[in-house]
C-alpha atoms as a PDB file:
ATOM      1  CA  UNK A   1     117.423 104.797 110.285  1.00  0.00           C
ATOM      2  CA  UNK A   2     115.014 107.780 110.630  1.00  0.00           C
ATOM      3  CA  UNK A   3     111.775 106.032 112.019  1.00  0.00           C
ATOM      4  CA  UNK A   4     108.736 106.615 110.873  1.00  0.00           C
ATOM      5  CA  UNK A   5     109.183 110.394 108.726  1.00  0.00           C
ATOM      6  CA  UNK A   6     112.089 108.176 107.339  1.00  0.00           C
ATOM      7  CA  UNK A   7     109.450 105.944 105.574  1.00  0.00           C
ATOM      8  CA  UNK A   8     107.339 108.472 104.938  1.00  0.00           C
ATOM      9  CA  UNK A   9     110.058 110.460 102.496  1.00  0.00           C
ATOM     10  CA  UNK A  10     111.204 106.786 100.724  1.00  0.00           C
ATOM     11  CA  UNK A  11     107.134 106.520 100.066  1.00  0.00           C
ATOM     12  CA  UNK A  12     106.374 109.948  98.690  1.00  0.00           C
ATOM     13  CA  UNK A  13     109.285 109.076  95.747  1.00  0.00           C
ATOM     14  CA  UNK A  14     106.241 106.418  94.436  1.00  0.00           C
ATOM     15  CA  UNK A  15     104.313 109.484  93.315  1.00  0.00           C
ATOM     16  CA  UNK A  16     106.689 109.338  90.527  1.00  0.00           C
ATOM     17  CA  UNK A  17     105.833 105.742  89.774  1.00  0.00           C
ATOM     18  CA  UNK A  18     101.966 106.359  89.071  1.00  0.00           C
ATOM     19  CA  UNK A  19      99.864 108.462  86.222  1.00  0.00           C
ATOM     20  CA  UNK A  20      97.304 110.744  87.853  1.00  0.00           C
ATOM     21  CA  UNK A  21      94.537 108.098  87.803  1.00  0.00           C
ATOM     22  CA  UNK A  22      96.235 105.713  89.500  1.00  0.00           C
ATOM     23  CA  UNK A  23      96.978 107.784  92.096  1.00  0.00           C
ATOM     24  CA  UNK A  24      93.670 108.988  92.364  1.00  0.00           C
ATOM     25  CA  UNK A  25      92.742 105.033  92.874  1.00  0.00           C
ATOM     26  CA  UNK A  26      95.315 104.658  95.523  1.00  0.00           C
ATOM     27  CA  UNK A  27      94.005 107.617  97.264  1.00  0.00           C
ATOM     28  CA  UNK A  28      90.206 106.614  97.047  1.00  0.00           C
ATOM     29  CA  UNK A  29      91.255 103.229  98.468  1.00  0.00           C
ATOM     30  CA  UNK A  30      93.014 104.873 101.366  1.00  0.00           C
ATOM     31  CA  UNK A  31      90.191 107.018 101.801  1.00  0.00           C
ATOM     32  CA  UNK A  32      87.531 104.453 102.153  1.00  0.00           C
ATOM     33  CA  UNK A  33      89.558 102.632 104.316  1.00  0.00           C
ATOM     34  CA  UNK A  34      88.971 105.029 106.946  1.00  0.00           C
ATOM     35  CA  UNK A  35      86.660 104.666 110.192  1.00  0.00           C
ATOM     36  CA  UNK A  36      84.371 107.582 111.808  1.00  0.00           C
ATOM     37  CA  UNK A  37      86.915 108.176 114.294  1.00  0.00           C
ATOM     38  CA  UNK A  38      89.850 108.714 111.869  1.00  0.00           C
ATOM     39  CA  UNK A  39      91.166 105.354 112.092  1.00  0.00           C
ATOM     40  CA  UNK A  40      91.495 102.426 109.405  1.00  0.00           C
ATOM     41  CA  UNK A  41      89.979  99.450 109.198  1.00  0.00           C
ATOM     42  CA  UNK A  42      91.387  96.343 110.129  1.00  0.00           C
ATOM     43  CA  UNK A  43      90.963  92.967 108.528  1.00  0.00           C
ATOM     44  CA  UNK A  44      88.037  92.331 111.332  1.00  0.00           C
ATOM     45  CA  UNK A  45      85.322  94.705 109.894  1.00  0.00           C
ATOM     46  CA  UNK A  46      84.682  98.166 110.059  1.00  0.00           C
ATOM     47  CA  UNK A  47      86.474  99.180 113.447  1.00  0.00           C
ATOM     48  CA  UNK A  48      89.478 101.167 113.322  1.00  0.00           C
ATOM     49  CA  UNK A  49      92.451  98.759 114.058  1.00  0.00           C
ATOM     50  CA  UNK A  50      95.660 100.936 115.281  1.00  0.00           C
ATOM     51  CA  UNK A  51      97.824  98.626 113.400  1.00  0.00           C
ATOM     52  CA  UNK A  52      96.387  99.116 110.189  1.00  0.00           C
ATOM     53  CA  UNK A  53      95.915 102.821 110.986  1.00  0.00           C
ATOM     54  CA  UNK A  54      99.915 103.251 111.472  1.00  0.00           C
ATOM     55  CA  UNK A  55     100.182 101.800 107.884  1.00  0.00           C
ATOM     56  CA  UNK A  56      97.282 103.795 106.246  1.00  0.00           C
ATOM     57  CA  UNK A  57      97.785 106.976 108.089  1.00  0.00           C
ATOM     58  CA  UNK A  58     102.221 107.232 106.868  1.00  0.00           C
ATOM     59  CA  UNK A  59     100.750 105.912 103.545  1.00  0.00           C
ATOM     60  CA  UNK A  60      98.161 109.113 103.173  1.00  0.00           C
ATOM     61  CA  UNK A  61     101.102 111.400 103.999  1.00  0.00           C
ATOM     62  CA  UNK A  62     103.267 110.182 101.967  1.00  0.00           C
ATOM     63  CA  UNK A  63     100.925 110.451  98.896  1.00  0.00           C
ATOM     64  CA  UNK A  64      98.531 113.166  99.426  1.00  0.00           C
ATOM     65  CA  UNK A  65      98.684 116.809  98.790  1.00  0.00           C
ATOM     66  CA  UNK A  66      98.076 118.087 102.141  1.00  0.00           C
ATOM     67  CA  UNK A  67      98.373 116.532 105.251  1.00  0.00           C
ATOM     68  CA  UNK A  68      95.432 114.347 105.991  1.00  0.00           C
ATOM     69  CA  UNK A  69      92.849 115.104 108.421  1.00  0.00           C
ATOM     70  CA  UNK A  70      93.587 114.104 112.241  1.00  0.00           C
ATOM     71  CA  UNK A  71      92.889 111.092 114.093  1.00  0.00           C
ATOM     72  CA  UNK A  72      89.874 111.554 116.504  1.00  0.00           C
ATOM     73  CA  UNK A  73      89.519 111.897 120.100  1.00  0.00           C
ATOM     74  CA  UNK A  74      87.788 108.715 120.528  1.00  0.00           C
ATOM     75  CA  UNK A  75      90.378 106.983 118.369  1.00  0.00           C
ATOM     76  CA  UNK A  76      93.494 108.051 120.934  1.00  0.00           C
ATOM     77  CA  UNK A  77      90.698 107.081 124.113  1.00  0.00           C
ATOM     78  CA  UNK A  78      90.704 103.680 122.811  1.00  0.00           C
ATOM     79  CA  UNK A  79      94.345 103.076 122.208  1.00  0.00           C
ATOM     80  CA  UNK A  80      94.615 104.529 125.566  1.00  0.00           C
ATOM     81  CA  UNK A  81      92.302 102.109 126.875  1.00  0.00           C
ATOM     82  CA  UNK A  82      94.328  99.184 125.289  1.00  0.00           C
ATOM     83  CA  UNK A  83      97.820  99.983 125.340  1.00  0.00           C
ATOM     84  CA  UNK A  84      98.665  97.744 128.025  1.00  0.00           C
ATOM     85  CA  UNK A  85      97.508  94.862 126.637  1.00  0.00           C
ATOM     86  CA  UNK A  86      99.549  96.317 122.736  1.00  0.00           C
ATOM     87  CA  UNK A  87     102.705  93.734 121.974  1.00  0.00           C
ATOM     88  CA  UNK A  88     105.774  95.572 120.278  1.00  0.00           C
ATOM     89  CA  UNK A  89     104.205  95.657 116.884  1.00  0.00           C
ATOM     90  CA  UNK A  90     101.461  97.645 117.808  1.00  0.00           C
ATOM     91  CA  UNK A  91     103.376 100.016 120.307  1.00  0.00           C
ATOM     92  CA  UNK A  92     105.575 100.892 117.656  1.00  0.00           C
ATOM     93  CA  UNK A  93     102.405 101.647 115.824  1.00  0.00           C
ATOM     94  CA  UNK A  94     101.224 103.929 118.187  1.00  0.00           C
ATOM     95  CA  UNK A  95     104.699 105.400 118.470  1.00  0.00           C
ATOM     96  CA  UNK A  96     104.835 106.186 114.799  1.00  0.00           C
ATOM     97  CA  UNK A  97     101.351 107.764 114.597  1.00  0.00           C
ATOM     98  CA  UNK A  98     102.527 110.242 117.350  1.00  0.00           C
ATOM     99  CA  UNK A  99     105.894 111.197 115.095  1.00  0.00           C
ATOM    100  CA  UNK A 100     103.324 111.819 112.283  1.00  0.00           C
ATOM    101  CA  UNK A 101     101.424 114.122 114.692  1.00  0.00           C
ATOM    102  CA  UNK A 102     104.232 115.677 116.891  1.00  0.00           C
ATOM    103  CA  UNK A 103     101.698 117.882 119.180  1.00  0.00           C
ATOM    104  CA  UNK A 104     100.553 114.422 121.017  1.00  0.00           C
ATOM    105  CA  UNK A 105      96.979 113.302 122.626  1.00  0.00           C
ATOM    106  CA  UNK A 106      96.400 113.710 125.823  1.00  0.00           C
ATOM    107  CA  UNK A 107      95.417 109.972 126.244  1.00  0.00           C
ATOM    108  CA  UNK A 108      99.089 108.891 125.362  1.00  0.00           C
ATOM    109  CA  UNK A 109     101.495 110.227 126.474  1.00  0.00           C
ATOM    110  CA  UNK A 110     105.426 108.535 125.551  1.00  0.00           C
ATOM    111  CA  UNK A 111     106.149 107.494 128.587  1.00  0.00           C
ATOM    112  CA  UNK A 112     103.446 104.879 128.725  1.00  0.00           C
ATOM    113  CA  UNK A 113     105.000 104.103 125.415  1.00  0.00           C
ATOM    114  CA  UNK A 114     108.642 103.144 126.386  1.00  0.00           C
ATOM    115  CA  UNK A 115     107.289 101.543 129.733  1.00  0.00           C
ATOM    116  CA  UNK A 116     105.416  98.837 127.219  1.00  0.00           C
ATOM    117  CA  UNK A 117     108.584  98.509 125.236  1.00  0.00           C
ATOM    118  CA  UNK A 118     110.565  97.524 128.481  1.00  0.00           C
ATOM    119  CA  UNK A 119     108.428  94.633 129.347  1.00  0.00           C
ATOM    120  CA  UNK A 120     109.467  93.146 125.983  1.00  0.00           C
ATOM    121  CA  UNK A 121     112.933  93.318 127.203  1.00  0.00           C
ATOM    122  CA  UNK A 122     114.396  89.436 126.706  1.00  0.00           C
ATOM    123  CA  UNK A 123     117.120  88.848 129.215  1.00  0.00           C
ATOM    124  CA  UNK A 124     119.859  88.068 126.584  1.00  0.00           C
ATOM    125  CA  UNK A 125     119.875  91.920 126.331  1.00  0.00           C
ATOM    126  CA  UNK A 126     117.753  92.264 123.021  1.00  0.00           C
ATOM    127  CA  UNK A 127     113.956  92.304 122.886  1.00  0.00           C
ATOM    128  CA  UNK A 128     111.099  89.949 121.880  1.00  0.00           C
ATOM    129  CA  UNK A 129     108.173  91.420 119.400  1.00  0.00           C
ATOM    130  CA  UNK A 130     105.794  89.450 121.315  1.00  0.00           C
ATOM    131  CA  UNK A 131     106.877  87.838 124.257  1.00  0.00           C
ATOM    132  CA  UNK A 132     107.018  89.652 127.577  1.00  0.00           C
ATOM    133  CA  UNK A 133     110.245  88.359 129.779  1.00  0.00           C
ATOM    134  CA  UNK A 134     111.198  86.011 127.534  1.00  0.00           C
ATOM    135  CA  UNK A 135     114.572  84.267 127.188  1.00  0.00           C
ATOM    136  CA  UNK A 136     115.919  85.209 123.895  1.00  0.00           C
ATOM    137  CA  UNK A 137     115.041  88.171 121.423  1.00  0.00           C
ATOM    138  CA  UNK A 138     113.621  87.950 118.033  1.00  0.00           C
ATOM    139  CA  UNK A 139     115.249  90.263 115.232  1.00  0.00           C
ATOM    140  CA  UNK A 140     111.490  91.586 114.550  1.00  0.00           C
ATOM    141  CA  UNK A 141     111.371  92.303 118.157  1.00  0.00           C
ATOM    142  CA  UNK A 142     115.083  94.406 118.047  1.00  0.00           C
ATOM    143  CA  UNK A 143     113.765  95.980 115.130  1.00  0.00           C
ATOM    144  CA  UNK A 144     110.336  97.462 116.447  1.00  0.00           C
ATOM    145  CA  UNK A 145     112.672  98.981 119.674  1.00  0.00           C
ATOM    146  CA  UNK A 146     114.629 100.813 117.659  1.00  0.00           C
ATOM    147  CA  UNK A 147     112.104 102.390 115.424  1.00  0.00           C
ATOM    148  CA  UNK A 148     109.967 103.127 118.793  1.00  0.00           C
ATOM    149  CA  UNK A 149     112.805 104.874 120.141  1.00  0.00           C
ATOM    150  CA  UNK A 150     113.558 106.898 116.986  1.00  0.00           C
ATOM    151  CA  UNK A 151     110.099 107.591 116.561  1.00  0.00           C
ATOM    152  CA  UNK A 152     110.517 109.310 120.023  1.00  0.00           C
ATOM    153  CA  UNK A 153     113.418 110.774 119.751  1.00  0.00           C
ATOM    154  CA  UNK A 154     114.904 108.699 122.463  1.00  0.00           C
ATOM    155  CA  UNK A 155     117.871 106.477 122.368  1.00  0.00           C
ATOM    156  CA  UNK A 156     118.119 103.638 121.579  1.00  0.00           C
ATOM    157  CA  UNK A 157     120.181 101.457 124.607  1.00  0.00           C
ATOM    158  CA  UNK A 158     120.551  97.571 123.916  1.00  0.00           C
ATOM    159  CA  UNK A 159     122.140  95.855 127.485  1.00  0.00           C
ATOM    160  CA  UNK A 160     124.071  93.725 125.287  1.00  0.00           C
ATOM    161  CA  UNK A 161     126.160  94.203 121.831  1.00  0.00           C
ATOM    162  CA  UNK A 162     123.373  93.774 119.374  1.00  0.00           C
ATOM    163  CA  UNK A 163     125.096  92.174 116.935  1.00  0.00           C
ATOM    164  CA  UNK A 164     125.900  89.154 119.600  1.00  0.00           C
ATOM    165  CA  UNK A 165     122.380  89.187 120.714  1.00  0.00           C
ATOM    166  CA  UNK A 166     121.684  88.847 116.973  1.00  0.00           C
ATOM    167  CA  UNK A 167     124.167  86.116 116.447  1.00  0.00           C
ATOM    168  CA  UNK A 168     122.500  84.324 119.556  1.00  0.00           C
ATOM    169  CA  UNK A 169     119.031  84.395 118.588  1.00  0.00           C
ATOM    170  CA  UNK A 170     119.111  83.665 114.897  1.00  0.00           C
ATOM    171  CA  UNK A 171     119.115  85.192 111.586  1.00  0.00           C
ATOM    172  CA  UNK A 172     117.579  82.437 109.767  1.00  0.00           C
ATOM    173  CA  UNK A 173     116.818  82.362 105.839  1.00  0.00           C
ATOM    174  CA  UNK A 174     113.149  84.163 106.438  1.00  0.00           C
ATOM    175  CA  UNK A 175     112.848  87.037 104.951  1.00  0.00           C
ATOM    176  CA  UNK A 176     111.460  89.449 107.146  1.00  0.00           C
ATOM    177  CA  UNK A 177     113.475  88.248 109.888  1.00  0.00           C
ATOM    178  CA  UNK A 178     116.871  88.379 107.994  1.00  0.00           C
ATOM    179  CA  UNK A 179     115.642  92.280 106.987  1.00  0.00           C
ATOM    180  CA  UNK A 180     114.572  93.553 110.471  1.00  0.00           C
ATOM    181  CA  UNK A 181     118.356  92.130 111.579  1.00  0.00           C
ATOM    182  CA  UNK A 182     119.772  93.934 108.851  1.00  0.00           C
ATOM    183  CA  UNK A 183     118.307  97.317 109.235  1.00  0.00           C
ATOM    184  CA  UNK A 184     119.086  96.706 113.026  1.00  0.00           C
ATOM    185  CA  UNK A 185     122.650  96.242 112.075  1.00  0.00           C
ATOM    186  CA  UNK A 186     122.707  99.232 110.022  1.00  0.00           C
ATOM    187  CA  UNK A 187     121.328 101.340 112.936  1.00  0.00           C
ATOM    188  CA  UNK A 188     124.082 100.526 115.026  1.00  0.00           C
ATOM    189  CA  UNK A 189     126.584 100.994 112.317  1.00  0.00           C
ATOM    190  CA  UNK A 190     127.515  97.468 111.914  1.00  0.00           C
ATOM    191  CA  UNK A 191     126.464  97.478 108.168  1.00  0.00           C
ATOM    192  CA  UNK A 192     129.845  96.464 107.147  1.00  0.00           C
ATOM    193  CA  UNK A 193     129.805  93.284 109.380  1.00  0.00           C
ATOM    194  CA  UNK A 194     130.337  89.548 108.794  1.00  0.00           C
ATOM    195  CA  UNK A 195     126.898  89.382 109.787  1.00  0.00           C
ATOM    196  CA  UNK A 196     125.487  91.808 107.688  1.00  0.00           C
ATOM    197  CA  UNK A 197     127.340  90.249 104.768  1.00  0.00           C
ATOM    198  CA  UNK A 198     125.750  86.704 105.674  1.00  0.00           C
ATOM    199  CA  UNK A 199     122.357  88.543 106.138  1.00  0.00           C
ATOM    200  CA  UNK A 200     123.208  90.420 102.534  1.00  0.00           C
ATOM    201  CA  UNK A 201     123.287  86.931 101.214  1.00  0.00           C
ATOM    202  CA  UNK A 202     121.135  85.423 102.032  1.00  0.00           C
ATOM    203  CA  UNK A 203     118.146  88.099 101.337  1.00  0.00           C
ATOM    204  CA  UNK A 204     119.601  88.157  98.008  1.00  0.00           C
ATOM    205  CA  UNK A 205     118.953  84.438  97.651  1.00  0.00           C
ATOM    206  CA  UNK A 206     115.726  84.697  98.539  1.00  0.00           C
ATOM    207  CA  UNK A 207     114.998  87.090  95.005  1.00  0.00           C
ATOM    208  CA  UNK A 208     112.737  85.796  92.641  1.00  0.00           C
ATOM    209  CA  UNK A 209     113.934  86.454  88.676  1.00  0.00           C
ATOM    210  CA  UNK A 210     110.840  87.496  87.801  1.00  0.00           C
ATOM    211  CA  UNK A 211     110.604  89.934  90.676  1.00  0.00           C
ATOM    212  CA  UNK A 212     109.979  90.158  94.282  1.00  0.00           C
ATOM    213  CA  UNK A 213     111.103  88.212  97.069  1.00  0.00           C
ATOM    214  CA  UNK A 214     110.382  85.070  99.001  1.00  0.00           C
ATOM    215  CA  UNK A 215     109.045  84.465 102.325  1.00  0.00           C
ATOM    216  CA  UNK A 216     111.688  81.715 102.541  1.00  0.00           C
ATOM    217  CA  UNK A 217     113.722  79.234 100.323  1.00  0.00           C
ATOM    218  CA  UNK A 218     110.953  76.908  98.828  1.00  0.00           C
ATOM    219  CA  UNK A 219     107.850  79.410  99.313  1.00  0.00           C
ATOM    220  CA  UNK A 220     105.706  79.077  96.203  1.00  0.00           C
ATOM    221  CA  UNK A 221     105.493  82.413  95.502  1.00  0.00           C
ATOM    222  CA  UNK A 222     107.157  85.892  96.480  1.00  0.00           C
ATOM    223  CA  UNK A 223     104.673  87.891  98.571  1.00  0.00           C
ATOM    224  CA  UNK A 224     104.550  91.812  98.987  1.00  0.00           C
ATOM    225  CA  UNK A 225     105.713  91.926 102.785  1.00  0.00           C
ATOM    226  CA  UNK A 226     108.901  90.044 102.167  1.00  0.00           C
ATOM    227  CA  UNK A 227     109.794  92.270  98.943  1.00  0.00           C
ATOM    228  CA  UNK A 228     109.241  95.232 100.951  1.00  0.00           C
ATOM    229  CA  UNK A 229     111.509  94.246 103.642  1.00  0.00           C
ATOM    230  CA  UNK A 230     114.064  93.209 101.780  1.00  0.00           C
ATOM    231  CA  UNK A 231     114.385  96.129  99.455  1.00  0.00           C
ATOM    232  CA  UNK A 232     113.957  98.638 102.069  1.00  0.00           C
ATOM    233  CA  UNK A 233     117.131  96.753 104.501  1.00  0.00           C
ATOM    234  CA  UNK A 234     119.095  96.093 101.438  1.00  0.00           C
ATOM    235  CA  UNK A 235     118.634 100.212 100.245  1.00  0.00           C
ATOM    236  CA  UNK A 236     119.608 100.999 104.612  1.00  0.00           C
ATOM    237  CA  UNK A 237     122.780  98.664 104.168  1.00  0.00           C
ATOM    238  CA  UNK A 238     123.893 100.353 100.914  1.00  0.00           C
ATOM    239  CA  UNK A 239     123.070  97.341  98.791  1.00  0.00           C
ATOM    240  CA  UNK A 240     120.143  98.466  96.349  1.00  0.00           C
ATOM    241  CA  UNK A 241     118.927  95.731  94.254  1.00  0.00           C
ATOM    242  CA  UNK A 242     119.925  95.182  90.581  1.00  0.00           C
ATOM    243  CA  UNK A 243     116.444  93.755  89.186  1.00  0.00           C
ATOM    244  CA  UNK A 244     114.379  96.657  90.042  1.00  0.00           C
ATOM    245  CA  UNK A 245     112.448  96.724  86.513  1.00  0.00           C
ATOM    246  CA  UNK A 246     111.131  93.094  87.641  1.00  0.00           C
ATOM    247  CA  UNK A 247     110.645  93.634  91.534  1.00  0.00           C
ATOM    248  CA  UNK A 248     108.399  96.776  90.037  1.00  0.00           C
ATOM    249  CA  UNK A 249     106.807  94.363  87.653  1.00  0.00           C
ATOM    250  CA  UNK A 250     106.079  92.301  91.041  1.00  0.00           C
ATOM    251  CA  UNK A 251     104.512  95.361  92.708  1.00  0.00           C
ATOM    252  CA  UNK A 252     102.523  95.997  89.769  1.00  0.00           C
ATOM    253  CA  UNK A 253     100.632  92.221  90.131  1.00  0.00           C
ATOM    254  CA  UNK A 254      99.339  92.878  93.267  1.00  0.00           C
ATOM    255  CA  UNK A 255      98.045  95.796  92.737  1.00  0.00           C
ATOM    256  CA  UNK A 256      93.757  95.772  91.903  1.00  0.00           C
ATOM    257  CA  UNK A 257      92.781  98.466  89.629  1.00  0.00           C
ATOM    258  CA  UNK A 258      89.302  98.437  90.850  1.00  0.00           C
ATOM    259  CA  UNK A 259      89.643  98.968  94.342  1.00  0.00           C
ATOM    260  CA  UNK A 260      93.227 101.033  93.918  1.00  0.00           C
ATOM    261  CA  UNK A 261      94.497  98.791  96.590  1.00  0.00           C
ATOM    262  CA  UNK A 262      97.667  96.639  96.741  1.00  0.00           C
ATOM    263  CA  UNK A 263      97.363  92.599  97.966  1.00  0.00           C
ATOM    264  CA  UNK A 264     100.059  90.113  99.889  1.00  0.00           C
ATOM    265  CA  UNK A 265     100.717  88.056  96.713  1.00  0.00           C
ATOM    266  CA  UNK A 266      98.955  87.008  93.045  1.00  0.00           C
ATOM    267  CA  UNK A 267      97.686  84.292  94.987  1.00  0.00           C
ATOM    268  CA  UNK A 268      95.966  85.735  97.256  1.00  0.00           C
ATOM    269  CA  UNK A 269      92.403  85.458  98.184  1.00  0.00           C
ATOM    270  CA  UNK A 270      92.928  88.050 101.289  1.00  0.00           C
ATOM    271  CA  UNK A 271      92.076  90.845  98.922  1.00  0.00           C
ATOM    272  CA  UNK A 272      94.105  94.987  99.208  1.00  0.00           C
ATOM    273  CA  UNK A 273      94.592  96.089 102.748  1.00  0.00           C
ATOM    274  CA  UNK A 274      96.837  99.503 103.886  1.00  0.00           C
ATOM    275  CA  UNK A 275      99.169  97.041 105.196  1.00  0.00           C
ATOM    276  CA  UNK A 276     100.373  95.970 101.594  1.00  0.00           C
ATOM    277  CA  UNK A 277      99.489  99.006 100.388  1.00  0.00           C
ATOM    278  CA  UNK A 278     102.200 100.445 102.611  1.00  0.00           C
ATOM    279  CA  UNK A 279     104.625  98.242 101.840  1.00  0.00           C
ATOM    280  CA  UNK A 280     103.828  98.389  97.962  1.00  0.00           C
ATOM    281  CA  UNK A 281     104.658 101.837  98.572  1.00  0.00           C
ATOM    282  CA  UNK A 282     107.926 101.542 100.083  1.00  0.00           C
ATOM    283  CA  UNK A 283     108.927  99.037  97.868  1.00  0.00           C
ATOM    284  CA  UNK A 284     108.316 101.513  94.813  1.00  0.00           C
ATOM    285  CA  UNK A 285     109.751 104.188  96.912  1.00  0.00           C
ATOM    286  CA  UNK A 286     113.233 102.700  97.175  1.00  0.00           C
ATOM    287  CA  UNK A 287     112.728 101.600  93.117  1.00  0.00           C
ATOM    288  CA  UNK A 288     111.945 104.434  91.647  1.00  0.00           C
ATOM    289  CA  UNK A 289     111.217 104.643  87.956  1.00  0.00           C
ATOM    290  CA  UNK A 290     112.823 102.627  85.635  1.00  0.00           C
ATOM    291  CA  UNK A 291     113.681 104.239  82.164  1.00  0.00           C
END
């Protein structure tokens, strides 16, 4: 599990994917996508949202010649502003956008970081991605600490054995919840476990024939955030897919050529965001080409 520069390096392998002009399209997407401040755009207008900027900011690295300009003062003076108020999904945000740009803001500094993380402590020893005190952890949640604290270069300390805090809360046949247990279970080493294997299983029942993967059993049609996560814990726990001509076919349908940005699903009237685009990116990342 290498964080955030970890991601970065599986994205950059889906230059090899594209033709110059599709590139080009991605880029241009990523570039309007950008705020006066340096930020990206959330799905709330044209503020920068440091969410999406996480997502647009590793995917501009990972695709672009040189390293993309920084993110502006009054960018970091806002997330400073707000950071209390950030849950775990956002603080790992912020954590990942100061690994991309190790010489750090004066407005943030990582210790204001790690002191949000520990309020999402849960007292079963694992940690909640939303929740402050709460009783039991979420995988999500035990995910987003340990990318936060490799992002850091901190370590990562769990009160309790993580797999048993894992066991306790619930790896349920979701998706995105049995990945983030899964690449939790590979940072700790426990790749190899009886619940890893279960966790194996199940995202591998959750595939799709004709490519991608489903939110959960029954969902009427794979979506781009579950494909990504899957892919990406199933690559971490040494299980690559076998189907990887038709999860690249799946990619490939949510992509718009106009815009050059990538969607949740076919069905989707949401429209491209760097979110997807992100994970699109990952996905095709831990793909590759297919000859």
């Amino acid at each position: 599990m290498n964080g955030t520069h970890g991601l970065v390096e599986v994205m950059s392998r889906a230059r090899r994917v594209f033709d110059a002009d599709a590139l080009a399209r991605i880029l241009r997407f990523l570039g309007f996508s950008r705020t006066d401040d340096g930020g990206f755009k959330g799905k709330g207008g044209d503020f920068s949202d440091v969410y999406f900027t996480f997502f647009g900011m590793a995917s501009l690295m990972a695709l672009a010649d040189e390293p993309p300009r920084c993110l502006g003062e009054v960018f970091w003076r806002r997330v400073s502003e707000d950071l209390a108020g950030f849950d775990l999904g956002h603080l790992r945000a912020v954590a990942g956008l100061l690994a991309l740009y190790p010489g750090g803001y004066s407005h943030v500094k990582h210790g204001s970081v790690t002191d949000g993380v520990a309020e999402f402590a849960a007292a079963d020893g694992g940690f909640h991605h939303s929740g402050r005190g709460a009783e039991r952890s979420t995988p999500y949640g035990m995910y987003l600490a340990c990318e936060i604290c490799v992002d850091l270069g901190i370590e990562m300390e769990f009160k309790e054995d993580p797999e048993v805090v894992l066991e306790g809360c619930g790896v349920s046949n979701i998706a995105t919840r049995a990945a983030a247990a899964l690449v939790v279970l590979a940072h700790v080493g426990r790749s190899g476990s009886p619940l890893a294997r279960e966790t194996i299983r199940m995202l591998n029942g959750l595939s799709a024939r004709d490519g991608g993967f489903y939110a959960f059993s029954g969902a009427p049609v794979p979506d781009m955030l579950s494909t990504s996560s899957a892919i990406h814990a199933l690559a971490l726990a040494g299980c690559p897919v076998s189907n990887a001509r038709e999860h690249m076919g799946f990619v490939e349908s949510v992509w718009d050529e106009v815009s050059g940005g990538f969607s949740e699903s076919a069905a989707s009237d949401a429209g491209p965001d760097c979110e997807h685009t992100f994970h699109a990116l990952l996905a095709l990342g831990h793909l590759g080409p297919v000859e």
